[in-house]
N, C-alpha and C. Protein backbone atom coordinates (compact mmCIF):
# COMPACT_ATOMS: atom_id res chain seq x y z
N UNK A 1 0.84 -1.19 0.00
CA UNK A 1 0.00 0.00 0.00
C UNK A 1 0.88 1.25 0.00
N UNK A 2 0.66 2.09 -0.84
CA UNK A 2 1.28 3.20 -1.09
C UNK A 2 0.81 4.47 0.04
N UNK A 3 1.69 5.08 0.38
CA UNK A 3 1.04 6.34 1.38
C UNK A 3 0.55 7.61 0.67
N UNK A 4 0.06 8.45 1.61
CA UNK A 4 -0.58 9.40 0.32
C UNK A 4 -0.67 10.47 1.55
N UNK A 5 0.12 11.96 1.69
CA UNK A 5 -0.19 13.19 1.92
C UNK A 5 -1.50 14.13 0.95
N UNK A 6 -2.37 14.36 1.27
CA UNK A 6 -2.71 15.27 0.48
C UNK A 6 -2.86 16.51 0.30
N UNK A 7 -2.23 17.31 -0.63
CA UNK A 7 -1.54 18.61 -0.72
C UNK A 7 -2.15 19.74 0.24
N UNK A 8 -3.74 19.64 0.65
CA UNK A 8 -4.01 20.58 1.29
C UNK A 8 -3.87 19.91 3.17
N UNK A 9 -3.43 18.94 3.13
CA UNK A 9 -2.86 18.79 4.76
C UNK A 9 -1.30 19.21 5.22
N UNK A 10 -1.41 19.74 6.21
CA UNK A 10 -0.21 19.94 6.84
C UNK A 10 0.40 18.93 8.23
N UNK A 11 0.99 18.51 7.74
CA UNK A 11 1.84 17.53 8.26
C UNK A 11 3.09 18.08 8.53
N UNK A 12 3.43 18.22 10.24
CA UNK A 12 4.23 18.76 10.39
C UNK A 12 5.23 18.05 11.43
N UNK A 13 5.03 16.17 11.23
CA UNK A 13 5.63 15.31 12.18
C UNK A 13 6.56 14.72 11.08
N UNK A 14 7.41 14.06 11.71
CA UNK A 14 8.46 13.24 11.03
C UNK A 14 7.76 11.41 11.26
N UNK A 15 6.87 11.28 12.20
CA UNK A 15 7.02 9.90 12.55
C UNK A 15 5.35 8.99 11.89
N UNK A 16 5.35 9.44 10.57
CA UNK A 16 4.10 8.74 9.79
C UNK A 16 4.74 7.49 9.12
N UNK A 17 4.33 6.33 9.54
CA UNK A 17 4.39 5.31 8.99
C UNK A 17 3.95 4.87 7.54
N UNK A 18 4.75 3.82 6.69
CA UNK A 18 4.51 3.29 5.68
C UNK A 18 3.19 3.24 5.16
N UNK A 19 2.76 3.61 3.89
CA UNK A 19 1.48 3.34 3.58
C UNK A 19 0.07 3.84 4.21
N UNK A 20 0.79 4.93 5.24
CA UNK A 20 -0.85 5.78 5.98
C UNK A 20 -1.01 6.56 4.70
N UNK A 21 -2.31 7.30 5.06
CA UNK A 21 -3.18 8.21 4.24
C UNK A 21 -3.72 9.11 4.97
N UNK A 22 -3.21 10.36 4.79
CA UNK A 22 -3.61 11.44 5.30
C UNK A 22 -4.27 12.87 4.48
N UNK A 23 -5.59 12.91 4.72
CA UNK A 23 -6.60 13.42 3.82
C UNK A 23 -6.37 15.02 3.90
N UNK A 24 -7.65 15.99 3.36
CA UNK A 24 -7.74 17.06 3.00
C UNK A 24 -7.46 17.75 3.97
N UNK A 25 -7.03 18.92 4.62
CA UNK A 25 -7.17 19.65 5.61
C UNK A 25 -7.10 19.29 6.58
N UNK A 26 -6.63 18.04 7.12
CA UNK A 26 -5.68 17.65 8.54
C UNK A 26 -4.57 18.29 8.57
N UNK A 27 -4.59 18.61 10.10
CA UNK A 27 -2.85 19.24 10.64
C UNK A 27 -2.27 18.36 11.53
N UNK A 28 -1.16 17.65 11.57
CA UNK A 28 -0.64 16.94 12.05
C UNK A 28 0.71 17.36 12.29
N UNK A 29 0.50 18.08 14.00
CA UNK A 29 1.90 18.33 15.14
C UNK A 29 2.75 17.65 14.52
N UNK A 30 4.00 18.77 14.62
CA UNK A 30 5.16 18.11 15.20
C UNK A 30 5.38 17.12 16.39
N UNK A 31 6.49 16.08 16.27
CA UNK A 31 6.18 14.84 16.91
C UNK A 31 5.04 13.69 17.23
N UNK A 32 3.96 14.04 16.87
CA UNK A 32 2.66 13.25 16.78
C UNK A 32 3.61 11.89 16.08
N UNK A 33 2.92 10.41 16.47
CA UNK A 33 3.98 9.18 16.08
C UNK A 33 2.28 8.84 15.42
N UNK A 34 2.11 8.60 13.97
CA UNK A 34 1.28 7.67 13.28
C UNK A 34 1.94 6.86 12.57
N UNK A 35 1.26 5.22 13.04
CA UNK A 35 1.59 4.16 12.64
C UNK A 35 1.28 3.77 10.92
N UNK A 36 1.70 2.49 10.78
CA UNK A 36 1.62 2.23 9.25
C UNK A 36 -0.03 1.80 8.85
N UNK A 37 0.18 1.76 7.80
CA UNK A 37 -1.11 1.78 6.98
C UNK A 37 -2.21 2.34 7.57
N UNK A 38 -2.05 3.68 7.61
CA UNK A 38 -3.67 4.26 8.84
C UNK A 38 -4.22 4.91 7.95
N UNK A 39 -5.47 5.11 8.12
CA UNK A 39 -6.14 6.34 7.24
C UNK A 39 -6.78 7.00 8.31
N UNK A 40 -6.17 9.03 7.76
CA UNK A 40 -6.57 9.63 8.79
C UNK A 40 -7.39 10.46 7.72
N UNK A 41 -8.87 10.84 7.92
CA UNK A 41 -9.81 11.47 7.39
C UNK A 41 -9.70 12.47 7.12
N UNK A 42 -10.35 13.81 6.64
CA UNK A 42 -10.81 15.13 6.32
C UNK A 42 -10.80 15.58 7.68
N UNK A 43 -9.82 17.05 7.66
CA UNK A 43 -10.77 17.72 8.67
C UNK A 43 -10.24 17.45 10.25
N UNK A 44 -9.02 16.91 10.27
CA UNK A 44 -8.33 16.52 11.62
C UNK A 44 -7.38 16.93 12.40
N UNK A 45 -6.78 16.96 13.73
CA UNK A 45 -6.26 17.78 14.53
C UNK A 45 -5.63 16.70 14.99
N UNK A 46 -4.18 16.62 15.03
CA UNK A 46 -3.41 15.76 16.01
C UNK A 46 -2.11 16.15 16.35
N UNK A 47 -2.76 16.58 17.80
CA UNK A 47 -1.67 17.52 18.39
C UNK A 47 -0.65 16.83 19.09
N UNK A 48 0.77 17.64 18.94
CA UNK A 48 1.80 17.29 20.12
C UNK A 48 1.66 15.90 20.93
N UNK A 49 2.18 14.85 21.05
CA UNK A 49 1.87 14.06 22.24
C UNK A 49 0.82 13.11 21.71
N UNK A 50 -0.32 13.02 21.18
CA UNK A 50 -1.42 11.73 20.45
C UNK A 50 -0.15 11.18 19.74
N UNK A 51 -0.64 10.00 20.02
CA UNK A 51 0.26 8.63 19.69
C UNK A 51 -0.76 7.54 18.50
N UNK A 52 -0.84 7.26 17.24
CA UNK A 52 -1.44 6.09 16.73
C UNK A 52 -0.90 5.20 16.19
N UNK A 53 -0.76 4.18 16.63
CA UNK A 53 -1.02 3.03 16.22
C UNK A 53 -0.75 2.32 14.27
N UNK A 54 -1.16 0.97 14.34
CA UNK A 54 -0.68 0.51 12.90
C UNK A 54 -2.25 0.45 12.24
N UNK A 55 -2.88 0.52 11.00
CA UNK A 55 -4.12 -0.04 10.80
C UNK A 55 -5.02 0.98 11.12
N UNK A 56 -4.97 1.95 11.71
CA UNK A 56 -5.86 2.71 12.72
C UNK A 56 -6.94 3.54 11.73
N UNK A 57 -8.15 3.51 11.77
CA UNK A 57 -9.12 4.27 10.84
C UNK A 57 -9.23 5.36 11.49
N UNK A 58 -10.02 6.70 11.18
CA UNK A 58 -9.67 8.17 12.24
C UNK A 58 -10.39 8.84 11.33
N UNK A 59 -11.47 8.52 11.38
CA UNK A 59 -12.85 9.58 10.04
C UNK A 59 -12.51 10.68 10.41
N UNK A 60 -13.98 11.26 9.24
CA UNK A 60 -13.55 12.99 9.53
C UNK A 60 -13.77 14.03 10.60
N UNK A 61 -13.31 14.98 10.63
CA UNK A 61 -13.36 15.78 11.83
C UNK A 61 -12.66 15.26 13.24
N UNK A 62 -11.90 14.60 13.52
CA UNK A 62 -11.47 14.49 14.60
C UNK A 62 -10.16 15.03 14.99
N UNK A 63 -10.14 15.11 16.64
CA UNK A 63 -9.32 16.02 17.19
C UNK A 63 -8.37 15.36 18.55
N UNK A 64 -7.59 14.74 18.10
CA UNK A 64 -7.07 13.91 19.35
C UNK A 64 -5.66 14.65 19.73
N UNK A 65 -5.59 15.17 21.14
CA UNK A 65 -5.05 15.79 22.00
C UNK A 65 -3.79 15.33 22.50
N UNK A 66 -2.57 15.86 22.72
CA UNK A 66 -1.47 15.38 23.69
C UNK A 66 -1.96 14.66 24.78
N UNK A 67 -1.69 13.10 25.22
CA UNK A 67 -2.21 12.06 26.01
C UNK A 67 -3.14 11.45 25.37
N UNK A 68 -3.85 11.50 24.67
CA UNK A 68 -4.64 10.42 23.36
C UNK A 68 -3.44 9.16 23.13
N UNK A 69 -4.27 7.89 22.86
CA UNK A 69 -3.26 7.21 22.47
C UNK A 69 -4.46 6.19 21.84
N UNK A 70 -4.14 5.99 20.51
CA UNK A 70 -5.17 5.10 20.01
C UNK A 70 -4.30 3.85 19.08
N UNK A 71 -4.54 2.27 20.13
CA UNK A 71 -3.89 1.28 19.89
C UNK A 71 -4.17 0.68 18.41
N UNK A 72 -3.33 -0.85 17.66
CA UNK A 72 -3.37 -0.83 16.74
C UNK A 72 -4.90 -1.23 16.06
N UNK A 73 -5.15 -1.01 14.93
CA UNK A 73 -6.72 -1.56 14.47
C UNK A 73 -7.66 -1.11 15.08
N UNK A 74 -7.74 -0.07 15.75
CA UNK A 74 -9.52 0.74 16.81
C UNK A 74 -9.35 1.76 15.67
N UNK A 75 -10.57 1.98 15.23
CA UNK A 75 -11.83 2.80 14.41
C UNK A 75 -12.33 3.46 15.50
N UNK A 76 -11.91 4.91 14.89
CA UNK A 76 -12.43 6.43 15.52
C UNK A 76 -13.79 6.67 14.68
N UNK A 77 -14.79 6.76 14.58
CA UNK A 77 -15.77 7.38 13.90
C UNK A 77 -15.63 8.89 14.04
N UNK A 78 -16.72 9.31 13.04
CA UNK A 78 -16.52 10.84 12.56
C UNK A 78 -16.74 11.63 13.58
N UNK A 79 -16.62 12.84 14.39
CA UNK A 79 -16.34 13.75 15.37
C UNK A 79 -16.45 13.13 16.80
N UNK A 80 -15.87 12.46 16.88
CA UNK A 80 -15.73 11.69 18.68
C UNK A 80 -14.98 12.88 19.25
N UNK A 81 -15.71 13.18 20.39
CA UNK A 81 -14.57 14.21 21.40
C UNK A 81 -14.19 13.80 22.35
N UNK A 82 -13.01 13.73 22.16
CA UNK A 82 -11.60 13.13 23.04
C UNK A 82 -11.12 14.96 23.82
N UNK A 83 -11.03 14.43 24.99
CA UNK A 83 -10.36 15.71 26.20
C UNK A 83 -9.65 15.06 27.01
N UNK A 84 -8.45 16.01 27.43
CA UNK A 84 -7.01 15.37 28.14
C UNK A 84 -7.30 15.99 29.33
N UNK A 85 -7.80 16.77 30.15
CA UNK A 85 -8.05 17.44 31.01
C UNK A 85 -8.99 17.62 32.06
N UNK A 86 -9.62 16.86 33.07
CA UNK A 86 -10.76 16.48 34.08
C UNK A 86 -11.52 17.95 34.41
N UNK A 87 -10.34 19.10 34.60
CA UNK A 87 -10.81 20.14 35.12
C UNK A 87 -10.12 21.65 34.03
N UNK A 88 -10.55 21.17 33.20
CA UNK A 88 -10.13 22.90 32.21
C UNK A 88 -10.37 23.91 32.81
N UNK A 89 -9.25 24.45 32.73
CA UNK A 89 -8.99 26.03 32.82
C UNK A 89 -8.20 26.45 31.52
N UNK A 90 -8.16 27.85 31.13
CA UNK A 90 -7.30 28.43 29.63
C UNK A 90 -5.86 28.36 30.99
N UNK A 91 -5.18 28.01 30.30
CA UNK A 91 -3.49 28.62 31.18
C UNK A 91 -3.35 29.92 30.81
N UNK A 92 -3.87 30.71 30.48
CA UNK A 92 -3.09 32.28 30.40
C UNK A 92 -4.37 32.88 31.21
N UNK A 93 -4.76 32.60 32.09
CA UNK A 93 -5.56 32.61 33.72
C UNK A 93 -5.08 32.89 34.53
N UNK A 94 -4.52 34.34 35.01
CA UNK A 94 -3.37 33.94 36.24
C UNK A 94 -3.80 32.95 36.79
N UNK A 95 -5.21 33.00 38.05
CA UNK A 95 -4.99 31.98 38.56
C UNK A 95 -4.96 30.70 38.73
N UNK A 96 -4.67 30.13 37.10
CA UNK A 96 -4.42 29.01 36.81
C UNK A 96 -3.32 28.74 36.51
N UNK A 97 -2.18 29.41 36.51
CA UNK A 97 -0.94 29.74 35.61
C UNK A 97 -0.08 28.21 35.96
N UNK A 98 -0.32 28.31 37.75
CA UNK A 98 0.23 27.64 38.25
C UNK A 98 -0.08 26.00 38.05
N UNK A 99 -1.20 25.88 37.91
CA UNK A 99 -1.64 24.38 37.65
C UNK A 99 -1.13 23.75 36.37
N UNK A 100 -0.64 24.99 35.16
CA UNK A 100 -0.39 24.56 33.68
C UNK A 100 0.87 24.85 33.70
N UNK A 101 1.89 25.15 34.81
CA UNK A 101 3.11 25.19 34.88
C UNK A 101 4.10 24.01 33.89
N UNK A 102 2.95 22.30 34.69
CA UNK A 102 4.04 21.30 34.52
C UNK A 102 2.53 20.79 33.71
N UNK A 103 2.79 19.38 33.33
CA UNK A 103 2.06 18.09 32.60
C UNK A 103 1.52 17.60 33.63
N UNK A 104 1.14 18.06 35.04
CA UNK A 104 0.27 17.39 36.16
C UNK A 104 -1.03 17.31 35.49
N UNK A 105 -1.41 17.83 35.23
CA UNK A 105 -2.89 17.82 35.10
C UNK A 105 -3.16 17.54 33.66
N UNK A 106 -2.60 16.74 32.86
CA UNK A 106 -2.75 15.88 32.14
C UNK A 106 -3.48 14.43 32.18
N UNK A 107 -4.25 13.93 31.99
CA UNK A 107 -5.25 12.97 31.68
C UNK A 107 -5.26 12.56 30.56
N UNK A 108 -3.93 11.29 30.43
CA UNK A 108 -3.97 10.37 29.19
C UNK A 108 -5.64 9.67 28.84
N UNK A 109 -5.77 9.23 27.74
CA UNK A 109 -6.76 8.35 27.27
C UNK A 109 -6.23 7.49 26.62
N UNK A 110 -6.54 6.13 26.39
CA UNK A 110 -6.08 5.03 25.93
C UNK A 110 -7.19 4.14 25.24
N UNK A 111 -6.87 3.94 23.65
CA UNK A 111 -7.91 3.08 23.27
C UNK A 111 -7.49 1.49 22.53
N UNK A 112 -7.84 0.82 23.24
CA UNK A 112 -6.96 -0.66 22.92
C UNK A 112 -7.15 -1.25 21.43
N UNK A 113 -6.44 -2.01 21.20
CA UNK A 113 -6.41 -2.10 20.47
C UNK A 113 -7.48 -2.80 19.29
N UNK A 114 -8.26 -2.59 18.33
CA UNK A 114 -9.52 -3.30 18.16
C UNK A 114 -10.72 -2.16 18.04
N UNK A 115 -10.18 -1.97 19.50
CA UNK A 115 -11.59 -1.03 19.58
C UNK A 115 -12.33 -0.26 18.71
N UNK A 116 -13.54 0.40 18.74
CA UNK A 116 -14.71 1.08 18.15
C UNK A 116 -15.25 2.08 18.73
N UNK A 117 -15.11 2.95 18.57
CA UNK A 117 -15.98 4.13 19.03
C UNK A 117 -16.91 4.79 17.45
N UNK A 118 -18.17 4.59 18.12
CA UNK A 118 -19.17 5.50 17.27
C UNK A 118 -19.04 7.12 16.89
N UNK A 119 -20.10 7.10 15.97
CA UNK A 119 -19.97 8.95 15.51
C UNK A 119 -20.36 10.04 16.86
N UNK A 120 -19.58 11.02 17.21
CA UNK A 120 -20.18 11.94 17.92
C UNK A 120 -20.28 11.56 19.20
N UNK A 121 -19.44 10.40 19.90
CA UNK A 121 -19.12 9.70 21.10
C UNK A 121 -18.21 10.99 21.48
N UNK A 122 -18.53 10.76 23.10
CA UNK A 122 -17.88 11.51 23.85
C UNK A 122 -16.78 10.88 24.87
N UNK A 123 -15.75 11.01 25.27
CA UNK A 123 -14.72 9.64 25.73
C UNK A 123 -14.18 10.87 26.71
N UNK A 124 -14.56 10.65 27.82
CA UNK A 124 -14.00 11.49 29.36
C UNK A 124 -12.27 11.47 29.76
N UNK A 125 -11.72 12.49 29.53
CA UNK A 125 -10.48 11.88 30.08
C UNK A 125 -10.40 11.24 31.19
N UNK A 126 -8.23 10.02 30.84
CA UNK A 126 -8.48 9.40 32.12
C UNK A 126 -9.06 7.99 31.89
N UNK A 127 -9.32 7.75 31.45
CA UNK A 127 -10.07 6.36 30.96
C UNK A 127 -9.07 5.50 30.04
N UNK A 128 -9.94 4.24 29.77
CA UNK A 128 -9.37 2.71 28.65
C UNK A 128 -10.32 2.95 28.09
N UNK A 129 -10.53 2.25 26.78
CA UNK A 129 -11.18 1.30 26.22
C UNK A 129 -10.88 0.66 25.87
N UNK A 130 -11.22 -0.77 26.33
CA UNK A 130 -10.97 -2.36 26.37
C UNK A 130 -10.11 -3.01 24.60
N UNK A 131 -9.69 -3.71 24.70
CA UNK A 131 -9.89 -4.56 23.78
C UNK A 131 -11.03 -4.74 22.63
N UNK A 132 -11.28 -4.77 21.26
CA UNK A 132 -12.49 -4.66 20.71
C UNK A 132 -13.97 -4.37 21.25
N UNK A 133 -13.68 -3.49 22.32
CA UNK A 133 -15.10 -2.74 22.47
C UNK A 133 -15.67 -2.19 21.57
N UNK A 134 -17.26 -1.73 21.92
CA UNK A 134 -17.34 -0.85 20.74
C UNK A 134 -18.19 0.01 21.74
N UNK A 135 -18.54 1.71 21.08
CA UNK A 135 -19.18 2.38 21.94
C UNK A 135 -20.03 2.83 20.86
N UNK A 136 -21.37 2.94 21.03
CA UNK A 136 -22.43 3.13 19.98
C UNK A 136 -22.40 4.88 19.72
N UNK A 137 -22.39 5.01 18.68
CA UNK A 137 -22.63 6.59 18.29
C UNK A 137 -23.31 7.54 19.71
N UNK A 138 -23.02 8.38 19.65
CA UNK A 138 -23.56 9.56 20.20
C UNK A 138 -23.61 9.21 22.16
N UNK A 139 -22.84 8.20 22.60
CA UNK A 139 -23.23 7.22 24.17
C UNK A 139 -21.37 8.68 24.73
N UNK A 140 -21.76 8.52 25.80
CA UNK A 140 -20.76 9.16 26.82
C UNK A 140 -19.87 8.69 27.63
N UNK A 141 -18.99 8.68 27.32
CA UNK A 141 -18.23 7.24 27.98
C UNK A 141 -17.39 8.16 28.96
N UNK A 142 -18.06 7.48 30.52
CA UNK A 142 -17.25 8.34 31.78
C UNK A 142 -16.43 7.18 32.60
N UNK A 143 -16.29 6.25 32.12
CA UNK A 143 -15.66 4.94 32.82
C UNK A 143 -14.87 4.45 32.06
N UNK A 144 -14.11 3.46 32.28
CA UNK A 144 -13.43 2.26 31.51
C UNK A 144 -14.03 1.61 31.21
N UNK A 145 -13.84 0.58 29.57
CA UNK A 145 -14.79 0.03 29.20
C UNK A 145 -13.96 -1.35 29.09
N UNK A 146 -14.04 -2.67 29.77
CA UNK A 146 -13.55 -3.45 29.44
C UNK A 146 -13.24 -4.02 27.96
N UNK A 147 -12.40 -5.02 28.33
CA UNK A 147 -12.68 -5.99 26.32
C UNK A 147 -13.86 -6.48 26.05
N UNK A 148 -14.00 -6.47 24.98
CA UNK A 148 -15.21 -6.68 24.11
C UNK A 148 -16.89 -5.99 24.33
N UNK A 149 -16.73 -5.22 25.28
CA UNK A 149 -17.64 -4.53 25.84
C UNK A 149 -18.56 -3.69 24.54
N UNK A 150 -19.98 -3.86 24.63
CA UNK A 150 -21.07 -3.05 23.76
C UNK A 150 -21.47 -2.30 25.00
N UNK A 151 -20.90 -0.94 24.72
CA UNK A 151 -21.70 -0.16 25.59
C UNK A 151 -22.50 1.20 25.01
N UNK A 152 -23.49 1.99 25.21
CA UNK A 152 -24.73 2.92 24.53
C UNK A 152 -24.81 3.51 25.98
N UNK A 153 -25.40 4.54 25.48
CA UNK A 153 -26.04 5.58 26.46
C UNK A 153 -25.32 7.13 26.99
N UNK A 154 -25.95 7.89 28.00
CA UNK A 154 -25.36 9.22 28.64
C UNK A 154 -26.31 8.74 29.87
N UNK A 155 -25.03 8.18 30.91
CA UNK A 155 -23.44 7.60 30.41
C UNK A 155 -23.25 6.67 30.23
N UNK A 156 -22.50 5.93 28.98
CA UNK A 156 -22.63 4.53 28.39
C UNK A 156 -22.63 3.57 29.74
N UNK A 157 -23.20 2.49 29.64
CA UNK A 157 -23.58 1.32 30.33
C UNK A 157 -23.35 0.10 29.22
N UNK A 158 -22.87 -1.08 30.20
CA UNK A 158 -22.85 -2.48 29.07
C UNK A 158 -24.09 -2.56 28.89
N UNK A 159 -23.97 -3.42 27.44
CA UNK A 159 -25.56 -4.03 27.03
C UNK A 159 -25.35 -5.32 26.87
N UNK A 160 -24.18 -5.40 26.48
CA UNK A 160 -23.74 -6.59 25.50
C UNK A 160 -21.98 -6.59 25.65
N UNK A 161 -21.72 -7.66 24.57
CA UNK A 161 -20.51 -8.29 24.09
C UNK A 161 -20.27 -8.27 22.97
N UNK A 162 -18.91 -8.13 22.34
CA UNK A 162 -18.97 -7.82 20.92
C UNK A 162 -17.83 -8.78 20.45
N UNK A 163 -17.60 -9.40 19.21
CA UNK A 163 -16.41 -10.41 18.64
C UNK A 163 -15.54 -9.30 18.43
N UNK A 164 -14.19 -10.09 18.01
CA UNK A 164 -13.23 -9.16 17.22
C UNK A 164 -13.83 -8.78 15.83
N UNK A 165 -14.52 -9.52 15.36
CA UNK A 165 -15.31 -9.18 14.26
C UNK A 165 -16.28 -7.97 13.99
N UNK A 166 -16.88 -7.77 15.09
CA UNK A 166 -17.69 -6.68 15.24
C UNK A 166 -19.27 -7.83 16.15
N UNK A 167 -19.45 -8.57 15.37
CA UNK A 167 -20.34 -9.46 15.80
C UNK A 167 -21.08 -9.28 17.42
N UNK A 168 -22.24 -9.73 17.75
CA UNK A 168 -22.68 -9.48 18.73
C UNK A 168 -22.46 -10.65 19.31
N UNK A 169 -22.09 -10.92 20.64
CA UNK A 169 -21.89 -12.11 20.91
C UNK A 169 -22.92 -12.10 22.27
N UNK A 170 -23.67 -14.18 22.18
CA UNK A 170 -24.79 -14.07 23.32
C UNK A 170 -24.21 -14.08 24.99
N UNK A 171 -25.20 -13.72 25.65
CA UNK A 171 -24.40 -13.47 27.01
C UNK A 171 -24.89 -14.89 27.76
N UNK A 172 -24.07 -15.23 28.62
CA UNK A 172 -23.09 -16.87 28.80
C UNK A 172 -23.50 -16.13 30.31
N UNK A 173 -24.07 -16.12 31.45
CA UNK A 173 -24.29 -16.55 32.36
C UNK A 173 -23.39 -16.88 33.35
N UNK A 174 -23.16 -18.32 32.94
CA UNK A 174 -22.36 -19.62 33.60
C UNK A 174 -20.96 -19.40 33.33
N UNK A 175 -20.09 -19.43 34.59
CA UNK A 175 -18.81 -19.50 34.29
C UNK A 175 -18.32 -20.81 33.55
N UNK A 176 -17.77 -20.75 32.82
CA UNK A 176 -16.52 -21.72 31.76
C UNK A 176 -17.39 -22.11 30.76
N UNK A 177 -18.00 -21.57 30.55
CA UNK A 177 -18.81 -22.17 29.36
C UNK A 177 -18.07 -21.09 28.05
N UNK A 178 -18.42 -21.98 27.26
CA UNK A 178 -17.40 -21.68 25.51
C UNK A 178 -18.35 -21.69 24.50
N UNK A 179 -17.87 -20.67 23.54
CA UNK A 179 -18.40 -20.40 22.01
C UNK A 179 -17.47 -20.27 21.21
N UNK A 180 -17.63 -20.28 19.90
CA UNK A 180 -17.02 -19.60 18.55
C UNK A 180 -18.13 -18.56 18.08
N UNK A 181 -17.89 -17.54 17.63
CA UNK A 181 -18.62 -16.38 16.94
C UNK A 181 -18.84 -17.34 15.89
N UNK A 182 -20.17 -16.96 15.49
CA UNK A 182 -20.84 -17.43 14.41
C UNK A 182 -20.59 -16.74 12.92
N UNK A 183 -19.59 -15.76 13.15
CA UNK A 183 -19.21 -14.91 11.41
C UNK A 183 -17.70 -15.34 11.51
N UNK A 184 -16.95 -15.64 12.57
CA UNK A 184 -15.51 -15.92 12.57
C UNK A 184 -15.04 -16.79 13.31
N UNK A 185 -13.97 -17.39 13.00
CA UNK A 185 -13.19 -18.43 13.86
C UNK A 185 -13.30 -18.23 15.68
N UNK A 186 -12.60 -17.07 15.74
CA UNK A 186 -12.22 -16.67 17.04
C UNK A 186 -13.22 -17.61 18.27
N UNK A 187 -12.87 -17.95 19.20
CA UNK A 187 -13.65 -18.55 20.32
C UNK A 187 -13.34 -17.89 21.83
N UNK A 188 -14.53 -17.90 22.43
CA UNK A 188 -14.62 -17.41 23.93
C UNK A 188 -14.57 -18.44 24.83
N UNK A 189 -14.40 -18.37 26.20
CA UNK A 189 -14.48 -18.35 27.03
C UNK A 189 -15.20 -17.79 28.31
N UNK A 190 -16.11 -17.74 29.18
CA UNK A 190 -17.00 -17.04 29.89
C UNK A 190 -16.66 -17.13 31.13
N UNK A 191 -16.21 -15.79 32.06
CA UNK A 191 -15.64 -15.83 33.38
C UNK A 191 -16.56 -15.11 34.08
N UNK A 192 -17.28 -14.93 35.01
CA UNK A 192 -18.07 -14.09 35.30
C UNK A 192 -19.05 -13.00 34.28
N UNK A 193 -19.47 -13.81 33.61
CA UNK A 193 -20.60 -13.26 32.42
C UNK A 193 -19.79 -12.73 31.70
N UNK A 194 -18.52 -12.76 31.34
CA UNK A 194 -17.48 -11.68 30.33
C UNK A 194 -16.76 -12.74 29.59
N UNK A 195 -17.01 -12.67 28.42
CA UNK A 195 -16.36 -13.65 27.52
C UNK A 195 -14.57 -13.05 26.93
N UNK A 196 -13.99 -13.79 27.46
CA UNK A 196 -12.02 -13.69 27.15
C UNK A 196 -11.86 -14.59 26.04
N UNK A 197 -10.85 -13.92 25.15
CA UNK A 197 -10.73 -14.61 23.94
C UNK A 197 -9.41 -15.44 23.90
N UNK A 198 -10.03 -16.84 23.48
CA UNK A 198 -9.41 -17.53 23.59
C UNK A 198 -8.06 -18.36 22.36
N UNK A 199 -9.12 -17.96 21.20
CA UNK A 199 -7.52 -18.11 20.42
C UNK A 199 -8.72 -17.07 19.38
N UNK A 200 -8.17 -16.90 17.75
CA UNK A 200 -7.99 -15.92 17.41
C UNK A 200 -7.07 -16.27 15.75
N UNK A 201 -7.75 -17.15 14.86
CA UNK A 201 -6.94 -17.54 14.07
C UNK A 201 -6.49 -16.38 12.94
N UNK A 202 -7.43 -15.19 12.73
CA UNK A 202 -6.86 -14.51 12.07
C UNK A 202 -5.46 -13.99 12.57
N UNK A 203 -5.25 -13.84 14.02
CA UNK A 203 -4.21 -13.35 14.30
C UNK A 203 -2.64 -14.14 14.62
N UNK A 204 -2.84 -14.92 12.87
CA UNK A 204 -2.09 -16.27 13.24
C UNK A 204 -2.03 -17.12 14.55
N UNK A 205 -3.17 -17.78 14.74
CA UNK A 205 -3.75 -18.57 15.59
C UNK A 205 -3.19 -18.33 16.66
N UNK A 206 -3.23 -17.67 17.59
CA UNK A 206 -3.07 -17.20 18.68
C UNK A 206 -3.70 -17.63 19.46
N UNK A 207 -3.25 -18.29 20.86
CA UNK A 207 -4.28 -18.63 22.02
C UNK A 207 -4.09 -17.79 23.22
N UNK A 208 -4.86 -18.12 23.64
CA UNK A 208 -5.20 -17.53 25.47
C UNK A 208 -4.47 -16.08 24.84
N UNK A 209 -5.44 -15.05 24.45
CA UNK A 209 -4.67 -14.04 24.24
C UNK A 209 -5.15 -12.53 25.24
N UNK A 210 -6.43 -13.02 25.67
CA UNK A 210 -7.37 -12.57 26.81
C UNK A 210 -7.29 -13.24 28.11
N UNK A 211 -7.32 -12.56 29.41
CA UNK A 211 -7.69 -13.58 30.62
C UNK A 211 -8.05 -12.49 31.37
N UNK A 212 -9.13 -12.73 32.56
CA UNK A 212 -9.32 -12.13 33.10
C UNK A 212 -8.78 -11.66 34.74
């Protein structure tokens, strides 16, 4: 796969990997690290410090902040708002001057790898998201969201379980009880109603690659 700047983005990092794609009118910080083969959308902001990943999709309009970190293969949908900061203040506040002195009050975010976030999701600094979670369009995510977690709402709540596939997977009750997703190889395991993935053949058959 060939990489592709396009003339009206400004790209102003050294560390874009092989074969990404970076669309119309994105600005992309100095030092920002994007991984290989990513496509970053129309219309994007990736400042100082956001870290991505290999594979990584990043639709349009998005704005990921110094302490963003989005792992390999998680799909950003179109305007998700990502914030590094629990308690904003502007720093040119005197009396905030002092709090924006150092990187204390920084609030990384972390999105694992897999993962899904919907259009117009809101993601609280300070937080995970799990392993192939997914978070449904427009839901508020003020917690950590384990692996494989389907979570919806303001403020997102589980509903469900999701495959690496995307797939909905049924909810298992009973500890040790086992499935295979019905669209893909991959197979679970069930530990306290939370299914851990247990091997994973797309990912050259990989076992026990989940535990709880």
């Amino acid at each position: 796969m060939h990489g592709y700047i396009h003339p009206t983005a400004l790209v102003e990092s050294r560390y874009i990997g092989a074969g990404t794609r970076i669309w119309a009118f994105t600005h992309v910080m100095k030092d920002v690290i994007v991984g290989a083969e990513c496509n970053i959308g129309s219309h994007c902001y990736l400042e100082s410090g956001a870290k991505i990943g290999n594979r990584v999709t990043v639709k349009n309009g998005n704005y990921l902040w110094d302490g963003i970190t989005i792992c390999d293969g998680a799909f950003i949908g179109p305007q998700v708002a990502f914030t590094n900061d629990k308690r904003p203040r502007s720093p040119r506040l005197p009396c905030a001057a002092t709090r924006y002195a150092t990187d204390a009050w920084l609030s990384p975010t972390r999105v694992e790898e897999g993962a899904s976030i919907g259009a117009a999701a809101v993601v609280v600094p300070g937080i995970s998201l799990g392993q192939y979670c997914m978070v449904a369009a427009g839901s508020v995510v003020t917690t950590t969201v384990p692996p494989h977690a389907l979570v919806i709402g303001i403020p997102a709540r589980i509903v469900g379980w999701v495959c690496c596939c995307g797939e909905k997977l049924p909810n298992i009750r009973s500890d040790g009880g086992c499935l295979q997703c019905r669209y893909c190889p991959c197979e679970f395991k069930y530990t306290n109603g939370q299914p851990w993935l247990q091997s994973n053949p797309a990912e050259n058959g990989t076992r026990v690659v989940q535990s709880p």
